[in-house]
PDB file of N, CA and C in Angstrom:
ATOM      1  N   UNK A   1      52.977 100.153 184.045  1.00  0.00           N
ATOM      2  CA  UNK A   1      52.561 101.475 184.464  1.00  0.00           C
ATOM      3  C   UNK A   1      52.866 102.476 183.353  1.00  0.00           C
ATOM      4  N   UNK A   2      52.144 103.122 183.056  1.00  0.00           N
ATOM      5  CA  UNK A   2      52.152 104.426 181.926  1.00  0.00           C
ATOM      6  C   UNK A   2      53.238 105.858 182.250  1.00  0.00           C
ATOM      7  N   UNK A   3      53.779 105.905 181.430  1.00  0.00           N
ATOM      8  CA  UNK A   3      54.479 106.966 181.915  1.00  0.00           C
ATOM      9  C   UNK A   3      53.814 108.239 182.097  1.00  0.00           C
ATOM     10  N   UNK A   4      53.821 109.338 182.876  1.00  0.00           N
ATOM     11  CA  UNK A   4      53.427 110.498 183.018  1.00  0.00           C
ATOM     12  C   UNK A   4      52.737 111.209 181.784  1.00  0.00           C
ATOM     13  N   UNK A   5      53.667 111.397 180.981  1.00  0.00           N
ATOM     14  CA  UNK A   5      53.423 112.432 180.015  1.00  0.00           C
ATOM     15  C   UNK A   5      52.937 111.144 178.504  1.00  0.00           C
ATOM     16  N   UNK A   6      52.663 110.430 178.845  1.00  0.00           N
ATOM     17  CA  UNK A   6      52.133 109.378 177.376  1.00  0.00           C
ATOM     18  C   UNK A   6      50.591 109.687 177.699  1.00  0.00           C
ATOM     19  N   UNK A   7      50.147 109.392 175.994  1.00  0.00           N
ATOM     20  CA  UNK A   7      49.078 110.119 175.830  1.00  0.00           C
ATOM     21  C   UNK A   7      48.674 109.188 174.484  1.00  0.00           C
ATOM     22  N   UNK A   8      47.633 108.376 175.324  1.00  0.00           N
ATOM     23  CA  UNK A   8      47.114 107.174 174.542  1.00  0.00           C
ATOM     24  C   UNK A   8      46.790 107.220 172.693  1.00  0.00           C
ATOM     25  N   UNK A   9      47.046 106.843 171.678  1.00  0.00           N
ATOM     26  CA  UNK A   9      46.933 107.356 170.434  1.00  0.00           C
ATOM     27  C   UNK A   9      44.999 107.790 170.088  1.00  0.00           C
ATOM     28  N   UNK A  10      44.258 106.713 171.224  1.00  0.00           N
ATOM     29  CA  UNK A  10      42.930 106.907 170.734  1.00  0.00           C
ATOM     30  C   UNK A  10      42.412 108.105 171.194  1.00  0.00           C
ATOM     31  N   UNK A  11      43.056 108.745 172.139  1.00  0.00           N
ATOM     32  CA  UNK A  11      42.067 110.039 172.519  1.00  0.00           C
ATOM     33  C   UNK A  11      43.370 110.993 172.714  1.00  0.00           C
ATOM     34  N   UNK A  12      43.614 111.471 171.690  1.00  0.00           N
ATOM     35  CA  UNK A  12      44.837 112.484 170.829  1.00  0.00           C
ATOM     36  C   UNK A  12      43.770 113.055 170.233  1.00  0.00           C
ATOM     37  N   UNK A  13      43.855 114.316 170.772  1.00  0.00           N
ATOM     38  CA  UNK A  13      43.224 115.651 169.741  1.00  0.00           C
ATOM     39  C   UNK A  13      43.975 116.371 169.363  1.00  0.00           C
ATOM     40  N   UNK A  14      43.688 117.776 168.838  1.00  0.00           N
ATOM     41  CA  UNK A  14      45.029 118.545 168.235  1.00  0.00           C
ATOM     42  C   UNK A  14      45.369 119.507 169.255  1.00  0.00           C
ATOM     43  N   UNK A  15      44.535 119.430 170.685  1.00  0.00           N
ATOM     44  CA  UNK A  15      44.994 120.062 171.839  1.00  0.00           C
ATOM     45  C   UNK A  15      46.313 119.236 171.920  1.00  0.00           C
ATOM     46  N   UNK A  16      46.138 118.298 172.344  1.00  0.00           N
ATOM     47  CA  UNK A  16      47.370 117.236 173.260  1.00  0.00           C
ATOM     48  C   UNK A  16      48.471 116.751 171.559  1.00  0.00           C
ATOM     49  N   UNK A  17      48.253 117.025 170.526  1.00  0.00           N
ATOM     50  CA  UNK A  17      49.196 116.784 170.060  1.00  0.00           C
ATOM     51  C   UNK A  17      50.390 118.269 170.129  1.00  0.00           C
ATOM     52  N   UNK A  18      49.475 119.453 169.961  1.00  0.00           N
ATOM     53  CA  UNK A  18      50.168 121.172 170.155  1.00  0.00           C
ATOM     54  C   UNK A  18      50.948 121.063 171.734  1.00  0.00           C
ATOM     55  N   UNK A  19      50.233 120.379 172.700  1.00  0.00           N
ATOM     56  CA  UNK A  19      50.924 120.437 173.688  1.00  0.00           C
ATOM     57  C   UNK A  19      52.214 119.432 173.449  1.00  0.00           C
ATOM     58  N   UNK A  20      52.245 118.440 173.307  1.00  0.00           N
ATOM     59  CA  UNK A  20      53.632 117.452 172.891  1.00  0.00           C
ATOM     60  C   UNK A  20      54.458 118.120 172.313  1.00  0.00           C
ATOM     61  N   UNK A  21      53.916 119.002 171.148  1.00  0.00           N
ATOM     62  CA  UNK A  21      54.717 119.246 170.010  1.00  0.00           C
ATOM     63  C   UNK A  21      56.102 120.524 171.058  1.00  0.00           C
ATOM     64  N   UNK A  22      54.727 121.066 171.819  1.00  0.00           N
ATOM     65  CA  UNK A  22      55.568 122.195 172.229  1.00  0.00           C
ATOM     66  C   UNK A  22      56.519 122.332 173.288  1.00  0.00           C
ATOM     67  N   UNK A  23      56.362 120.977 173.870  1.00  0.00           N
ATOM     68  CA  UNK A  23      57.191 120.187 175.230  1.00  0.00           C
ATOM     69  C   UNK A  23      58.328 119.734 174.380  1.00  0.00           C
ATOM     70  N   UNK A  24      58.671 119.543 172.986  1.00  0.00           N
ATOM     71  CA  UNK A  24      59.544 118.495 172.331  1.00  0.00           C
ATOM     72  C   UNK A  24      59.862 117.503 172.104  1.00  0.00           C
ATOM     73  N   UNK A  25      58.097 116.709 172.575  1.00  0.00           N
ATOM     74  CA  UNK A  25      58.240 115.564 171.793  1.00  0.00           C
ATOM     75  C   UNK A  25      57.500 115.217 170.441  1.00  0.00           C
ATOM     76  N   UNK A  26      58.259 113.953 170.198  1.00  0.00           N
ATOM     77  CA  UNK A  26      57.695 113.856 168.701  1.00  0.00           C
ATOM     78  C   UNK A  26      56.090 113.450 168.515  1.00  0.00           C
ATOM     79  N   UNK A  27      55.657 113.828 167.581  1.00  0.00           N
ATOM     80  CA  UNK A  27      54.352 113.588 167.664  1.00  0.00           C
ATOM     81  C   UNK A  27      54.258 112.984 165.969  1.00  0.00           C
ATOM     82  N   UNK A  28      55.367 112.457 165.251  1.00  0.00           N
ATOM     83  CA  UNK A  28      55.478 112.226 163.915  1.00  0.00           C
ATOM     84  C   UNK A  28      54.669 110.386 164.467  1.00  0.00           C
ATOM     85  N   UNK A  29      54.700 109.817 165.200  1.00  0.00           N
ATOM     86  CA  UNK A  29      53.850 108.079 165.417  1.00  0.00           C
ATOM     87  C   UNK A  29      52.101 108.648 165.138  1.00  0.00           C
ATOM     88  N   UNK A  30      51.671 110.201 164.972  1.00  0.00           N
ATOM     89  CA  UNK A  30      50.220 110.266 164.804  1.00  0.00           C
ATOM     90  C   UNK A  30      49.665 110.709 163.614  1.00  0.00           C
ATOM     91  N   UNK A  31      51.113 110.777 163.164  1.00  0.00           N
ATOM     92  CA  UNK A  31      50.721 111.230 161.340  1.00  0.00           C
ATOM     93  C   UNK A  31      50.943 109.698 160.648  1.00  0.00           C
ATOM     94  N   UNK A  32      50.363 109.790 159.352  1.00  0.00           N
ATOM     95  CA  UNK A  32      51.058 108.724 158.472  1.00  0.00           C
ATOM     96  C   UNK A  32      52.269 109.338 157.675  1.00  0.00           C
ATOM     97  N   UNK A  33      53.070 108.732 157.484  1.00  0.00           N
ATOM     98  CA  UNK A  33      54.302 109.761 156.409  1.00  0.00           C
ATOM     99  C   UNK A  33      54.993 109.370 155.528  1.00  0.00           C
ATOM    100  N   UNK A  34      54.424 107.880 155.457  1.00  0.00           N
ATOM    101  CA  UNK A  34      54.565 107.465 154.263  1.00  0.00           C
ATOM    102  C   UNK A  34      53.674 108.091 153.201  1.00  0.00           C
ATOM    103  N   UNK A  35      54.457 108.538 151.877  1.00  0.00           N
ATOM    104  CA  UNK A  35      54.269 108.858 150.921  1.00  0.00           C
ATOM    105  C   UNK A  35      54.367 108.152 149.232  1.00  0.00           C
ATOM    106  N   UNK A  36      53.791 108.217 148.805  1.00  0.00           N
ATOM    107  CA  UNK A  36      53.762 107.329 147.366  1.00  0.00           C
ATOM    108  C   UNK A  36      54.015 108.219 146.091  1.00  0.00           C
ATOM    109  N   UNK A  37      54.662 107.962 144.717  1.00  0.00           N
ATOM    110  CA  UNK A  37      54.541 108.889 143.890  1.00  0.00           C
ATOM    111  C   UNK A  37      53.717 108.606 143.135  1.00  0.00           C
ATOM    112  N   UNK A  38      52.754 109.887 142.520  1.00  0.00           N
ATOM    113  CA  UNK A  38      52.459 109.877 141.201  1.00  0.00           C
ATOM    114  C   UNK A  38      52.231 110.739 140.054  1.00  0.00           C
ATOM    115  N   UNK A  39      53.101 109.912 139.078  1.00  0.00           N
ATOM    116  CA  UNK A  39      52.646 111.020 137.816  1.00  0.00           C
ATOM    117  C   UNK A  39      51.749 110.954 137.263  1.00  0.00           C
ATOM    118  N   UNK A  40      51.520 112.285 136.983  1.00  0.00           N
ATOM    119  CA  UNK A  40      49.753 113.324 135.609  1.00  0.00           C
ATOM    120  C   UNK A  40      50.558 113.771 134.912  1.00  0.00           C
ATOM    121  N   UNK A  41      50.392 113.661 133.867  1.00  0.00           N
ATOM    122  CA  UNK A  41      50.419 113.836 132.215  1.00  0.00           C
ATOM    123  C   UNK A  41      49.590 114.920 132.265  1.00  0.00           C
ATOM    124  N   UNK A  42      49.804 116.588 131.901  1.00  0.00           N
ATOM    125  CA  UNK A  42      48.815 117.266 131.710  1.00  0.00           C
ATOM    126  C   UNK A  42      49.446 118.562 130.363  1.00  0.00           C
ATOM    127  N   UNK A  43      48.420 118.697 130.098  1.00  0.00           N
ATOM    128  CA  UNK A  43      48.675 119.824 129.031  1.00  0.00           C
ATOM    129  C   UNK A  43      48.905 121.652 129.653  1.00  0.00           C
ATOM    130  N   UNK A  44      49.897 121.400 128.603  1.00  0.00           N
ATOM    131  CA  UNK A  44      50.731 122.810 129.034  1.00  0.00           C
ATOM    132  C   UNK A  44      49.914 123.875 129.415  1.00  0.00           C
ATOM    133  N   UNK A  45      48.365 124.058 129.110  1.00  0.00           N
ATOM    134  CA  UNK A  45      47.638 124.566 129.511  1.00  0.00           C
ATOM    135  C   UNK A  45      47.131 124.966 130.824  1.00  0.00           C
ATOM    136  N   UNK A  46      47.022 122.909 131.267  1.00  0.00           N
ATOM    137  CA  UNK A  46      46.668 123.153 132.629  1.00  0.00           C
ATOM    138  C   UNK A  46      47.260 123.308 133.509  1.00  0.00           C
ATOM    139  N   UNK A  47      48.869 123.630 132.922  1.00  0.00           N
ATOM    140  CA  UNK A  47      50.058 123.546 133.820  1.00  0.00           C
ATOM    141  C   UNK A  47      50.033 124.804 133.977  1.00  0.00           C
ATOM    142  N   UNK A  48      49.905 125.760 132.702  1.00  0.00           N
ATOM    143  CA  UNK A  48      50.016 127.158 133.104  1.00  0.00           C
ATOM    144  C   UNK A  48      48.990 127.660 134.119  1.00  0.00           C
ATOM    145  N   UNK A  49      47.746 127.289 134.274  1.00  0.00           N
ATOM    146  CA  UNK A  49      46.813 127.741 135.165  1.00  0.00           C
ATOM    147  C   UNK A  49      47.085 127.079 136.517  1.00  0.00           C
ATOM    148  N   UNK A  50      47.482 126.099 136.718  1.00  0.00           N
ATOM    149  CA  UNK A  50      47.732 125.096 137.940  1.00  0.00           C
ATOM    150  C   UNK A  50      48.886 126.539 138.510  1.00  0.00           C
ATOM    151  N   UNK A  51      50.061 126.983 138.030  1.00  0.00           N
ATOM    152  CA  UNK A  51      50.891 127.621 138.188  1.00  0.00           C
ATOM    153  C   UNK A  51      50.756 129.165 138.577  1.00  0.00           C
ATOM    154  N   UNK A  52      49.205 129.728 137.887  1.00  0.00           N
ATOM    155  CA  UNK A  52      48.652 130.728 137.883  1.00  0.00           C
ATOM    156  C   UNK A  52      47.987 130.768 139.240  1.00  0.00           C
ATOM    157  N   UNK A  53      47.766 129.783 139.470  1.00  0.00           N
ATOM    158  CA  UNK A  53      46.468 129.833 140.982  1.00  0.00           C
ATOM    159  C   UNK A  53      47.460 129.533 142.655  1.00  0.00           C
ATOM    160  N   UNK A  54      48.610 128.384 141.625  1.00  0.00           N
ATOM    161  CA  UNK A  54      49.695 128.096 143.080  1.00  0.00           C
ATOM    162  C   UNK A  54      50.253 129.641 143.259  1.00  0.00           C
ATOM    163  N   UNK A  55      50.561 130.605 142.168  1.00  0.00           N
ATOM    164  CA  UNK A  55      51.351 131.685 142.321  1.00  0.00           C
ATOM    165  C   UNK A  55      50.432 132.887 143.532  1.00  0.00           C
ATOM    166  N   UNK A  56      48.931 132.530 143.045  1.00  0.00           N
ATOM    167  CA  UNK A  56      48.432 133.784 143.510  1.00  0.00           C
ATOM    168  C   UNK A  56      47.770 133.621 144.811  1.00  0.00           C
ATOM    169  N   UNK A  57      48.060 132.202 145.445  1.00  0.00           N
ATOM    170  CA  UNK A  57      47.780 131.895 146.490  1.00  0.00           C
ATOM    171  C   UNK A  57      49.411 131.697 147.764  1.00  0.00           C
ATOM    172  N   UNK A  58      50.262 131.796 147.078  1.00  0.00           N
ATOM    173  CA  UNK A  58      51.556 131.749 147.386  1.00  0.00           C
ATOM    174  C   UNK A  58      51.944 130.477 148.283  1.00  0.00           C
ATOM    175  N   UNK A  59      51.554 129.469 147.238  1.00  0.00           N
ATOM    176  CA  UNK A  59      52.263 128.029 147.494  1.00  0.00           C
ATOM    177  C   UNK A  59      52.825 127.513 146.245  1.00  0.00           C
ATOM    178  N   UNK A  60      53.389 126.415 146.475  1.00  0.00           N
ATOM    179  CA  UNK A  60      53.558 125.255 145.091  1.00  0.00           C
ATOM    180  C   UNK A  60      52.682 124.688 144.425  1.00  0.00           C
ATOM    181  N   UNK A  61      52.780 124.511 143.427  1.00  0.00           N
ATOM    182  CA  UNK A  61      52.102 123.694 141.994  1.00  0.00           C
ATOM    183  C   UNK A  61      51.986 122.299 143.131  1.00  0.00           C
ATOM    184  N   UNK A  62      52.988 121.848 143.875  1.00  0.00           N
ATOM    185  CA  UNK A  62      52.564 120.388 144.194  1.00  0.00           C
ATOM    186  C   UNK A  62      51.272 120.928 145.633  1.00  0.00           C
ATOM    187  N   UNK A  63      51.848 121.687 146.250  1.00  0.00           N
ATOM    188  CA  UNK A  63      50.779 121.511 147.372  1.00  0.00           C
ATOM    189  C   UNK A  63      49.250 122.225 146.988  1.00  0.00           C
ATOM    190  N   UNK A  64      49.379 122.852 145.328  1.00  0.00           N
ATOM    191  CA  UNK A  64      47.860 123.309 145.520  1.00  0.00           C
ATOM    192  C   UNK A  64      47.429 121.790 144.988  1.00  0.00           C
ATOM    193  N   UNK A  65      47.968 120.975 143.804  1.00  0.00           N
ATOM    194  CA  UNK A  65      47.525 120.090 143.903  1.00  0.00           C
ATOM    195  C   UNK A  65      46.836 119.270 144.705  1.00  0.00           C
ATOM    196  N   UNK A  66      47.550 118.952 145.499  1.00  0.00           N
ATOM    197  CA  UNK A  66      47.662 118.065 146.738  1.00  0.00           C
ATOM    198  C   UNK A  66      46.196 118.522 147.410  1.00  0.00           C
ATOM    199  N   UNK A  67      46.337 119.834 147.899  1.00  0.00           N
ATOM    200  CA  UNK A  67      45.063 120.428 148.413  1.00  0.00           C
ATOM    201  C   UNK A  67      43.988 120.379 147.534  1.00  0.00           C
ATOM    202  N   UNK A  68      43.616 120.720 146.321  1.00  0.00           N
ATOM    203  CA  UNK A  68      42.263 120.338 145.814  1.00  0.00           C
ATOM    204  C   UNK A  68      42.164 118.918 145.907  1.00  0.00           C
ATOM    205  N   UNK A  69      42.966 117.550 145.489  1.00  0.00           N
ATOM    206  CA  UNK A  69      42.931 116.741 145.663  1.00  0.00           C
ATOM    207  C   UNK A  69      42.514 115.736 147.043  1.00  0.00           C
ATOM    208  N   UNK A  70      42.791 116.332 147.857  1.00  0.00           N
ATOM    209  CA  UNK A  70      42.367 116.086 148.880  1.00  0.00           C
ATOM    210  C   UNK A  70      40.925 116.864 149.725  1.00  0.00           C
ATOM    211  N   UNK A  71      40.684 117.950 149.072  1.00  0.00           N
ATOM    212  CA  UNK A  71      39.416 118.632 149.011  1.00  0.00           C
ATOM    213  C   UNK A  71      38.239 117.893 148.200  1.00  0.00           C
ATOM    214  N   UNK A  72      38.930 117.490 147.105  1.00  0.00           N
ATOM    215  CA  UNK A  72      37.910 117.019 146.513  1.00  0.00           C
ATOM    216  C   UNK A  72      37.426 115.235 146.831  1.00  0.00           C
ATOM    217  N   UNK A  73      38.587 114.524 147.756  1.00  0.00           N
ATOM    218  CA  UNK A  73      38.064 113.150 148.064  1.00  0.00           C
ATOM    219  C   UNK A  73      37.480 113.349 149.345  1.00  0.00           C
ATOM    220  N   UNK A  74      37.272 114.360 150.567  1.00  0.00           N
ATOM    221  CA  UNK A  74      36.466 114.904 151.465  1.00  0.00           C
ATOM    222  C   UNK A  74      35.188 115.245 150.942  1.00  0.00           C
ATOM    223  N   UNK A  75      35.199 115.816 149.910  1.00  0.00           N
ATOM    224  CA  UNK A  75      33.460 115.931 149.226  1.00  0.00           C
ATOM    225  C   UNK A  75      33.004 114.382 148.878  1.00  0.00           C
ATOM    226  N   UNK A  76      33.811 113.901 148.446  1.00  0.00           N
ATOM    227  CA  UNK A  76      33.408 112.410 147.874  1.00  0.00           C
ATOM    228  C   UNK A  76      32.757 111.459 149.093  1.00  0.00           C
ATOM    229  N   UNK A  77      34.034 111.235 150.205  1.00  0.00           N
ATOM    230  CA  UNK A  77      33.519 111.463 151.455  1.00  0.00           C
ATOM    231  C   UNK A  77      32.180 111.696 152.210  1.00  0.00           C
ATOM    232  N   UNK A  78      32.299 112.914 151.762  1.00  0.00           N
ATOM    233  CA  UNK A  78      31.239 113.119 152.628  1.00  0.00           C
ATOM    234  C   UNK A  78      29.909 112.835 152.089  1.00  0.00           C
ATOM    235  N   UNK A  79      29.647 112.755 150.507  1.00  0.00           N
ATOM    236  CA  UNK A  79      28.704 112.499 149.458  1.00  0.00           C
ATOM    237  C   UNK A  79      28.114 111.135 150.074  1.00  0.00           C
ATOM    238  N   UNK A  80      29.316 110.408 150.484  1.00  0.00           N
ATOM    239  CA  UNK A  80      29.084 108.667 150.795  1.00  0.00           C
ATOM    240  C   UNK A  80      28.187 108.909 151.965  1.00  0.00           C
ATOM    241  N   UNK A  81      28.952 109.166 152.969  1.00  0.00           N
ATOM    242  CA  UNK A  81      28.174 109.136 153.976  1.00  0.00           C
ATOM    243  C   UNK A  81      26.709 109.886 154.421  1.00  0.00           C
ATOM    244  N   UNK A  82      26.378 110.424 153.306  1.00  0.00           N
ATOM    245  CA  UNK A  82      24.977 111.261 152.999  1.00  0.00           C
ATOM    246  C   UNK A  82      24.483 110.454 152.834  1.00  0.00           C
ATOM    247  N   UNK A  83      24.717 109.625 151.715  1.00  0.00           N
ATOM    248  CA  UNK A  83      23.861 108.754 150.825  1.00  0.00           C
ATOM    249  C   UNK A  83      23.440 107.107 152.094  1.00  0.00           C
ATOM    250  N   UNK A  84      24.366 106.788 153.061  1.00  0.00           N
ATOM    251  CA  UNK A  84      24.013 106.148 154.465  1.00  0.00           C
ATOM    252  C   UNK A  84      23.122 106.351 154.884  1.00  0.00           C
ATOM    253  N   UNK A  85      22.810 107.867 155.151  1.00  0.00           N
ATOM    254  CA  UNK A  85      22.314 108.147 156.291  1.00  0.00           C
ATOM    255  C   UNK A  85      20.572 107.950 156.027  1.00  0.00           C
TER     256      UNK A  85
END
């Protein structure tokens, strides 16, 4: 028998995860969180502008990274699944 408040992983939206979150339970089993490292080699150049754009958006050098990087494999993404259809 299912407990009351469990909430199957396949039909989790970001309604029912905001509601968990805000009851106090964990909702970290619907993320992945494993993380991997890697280093870029980049020129002091692109470090200064990488630094210029994290500053004026008021985050970190790692998370603007992170965010175009992940912006830009969603275009890739989505390029694929164009080319399917």
């Amino acid at each position: 028998m299912r407990k009351k408040n469990s909430i199957k992983k396949g039909s989790t939206t970001a309604g029912n995860l905001e509601e968990r979150f805000e009851r106090g339970v964990s909702v970290l089993d619907y993320f992945e969180t494993e993380n991997r490292r890697v280093g870029v080699d980049l020129p002091p150049w692109a470090i200064k502008a990488l630094d210029q754009e994290a500053t004026r958006r008021g985050i970190t050098r790692q998370a603007l990274i992170k965010t175009w990087l992940v912006d830009r494999l969603d275009l890739l993404e989505d390029h694929r699944i164009g080319d399917r259809e």
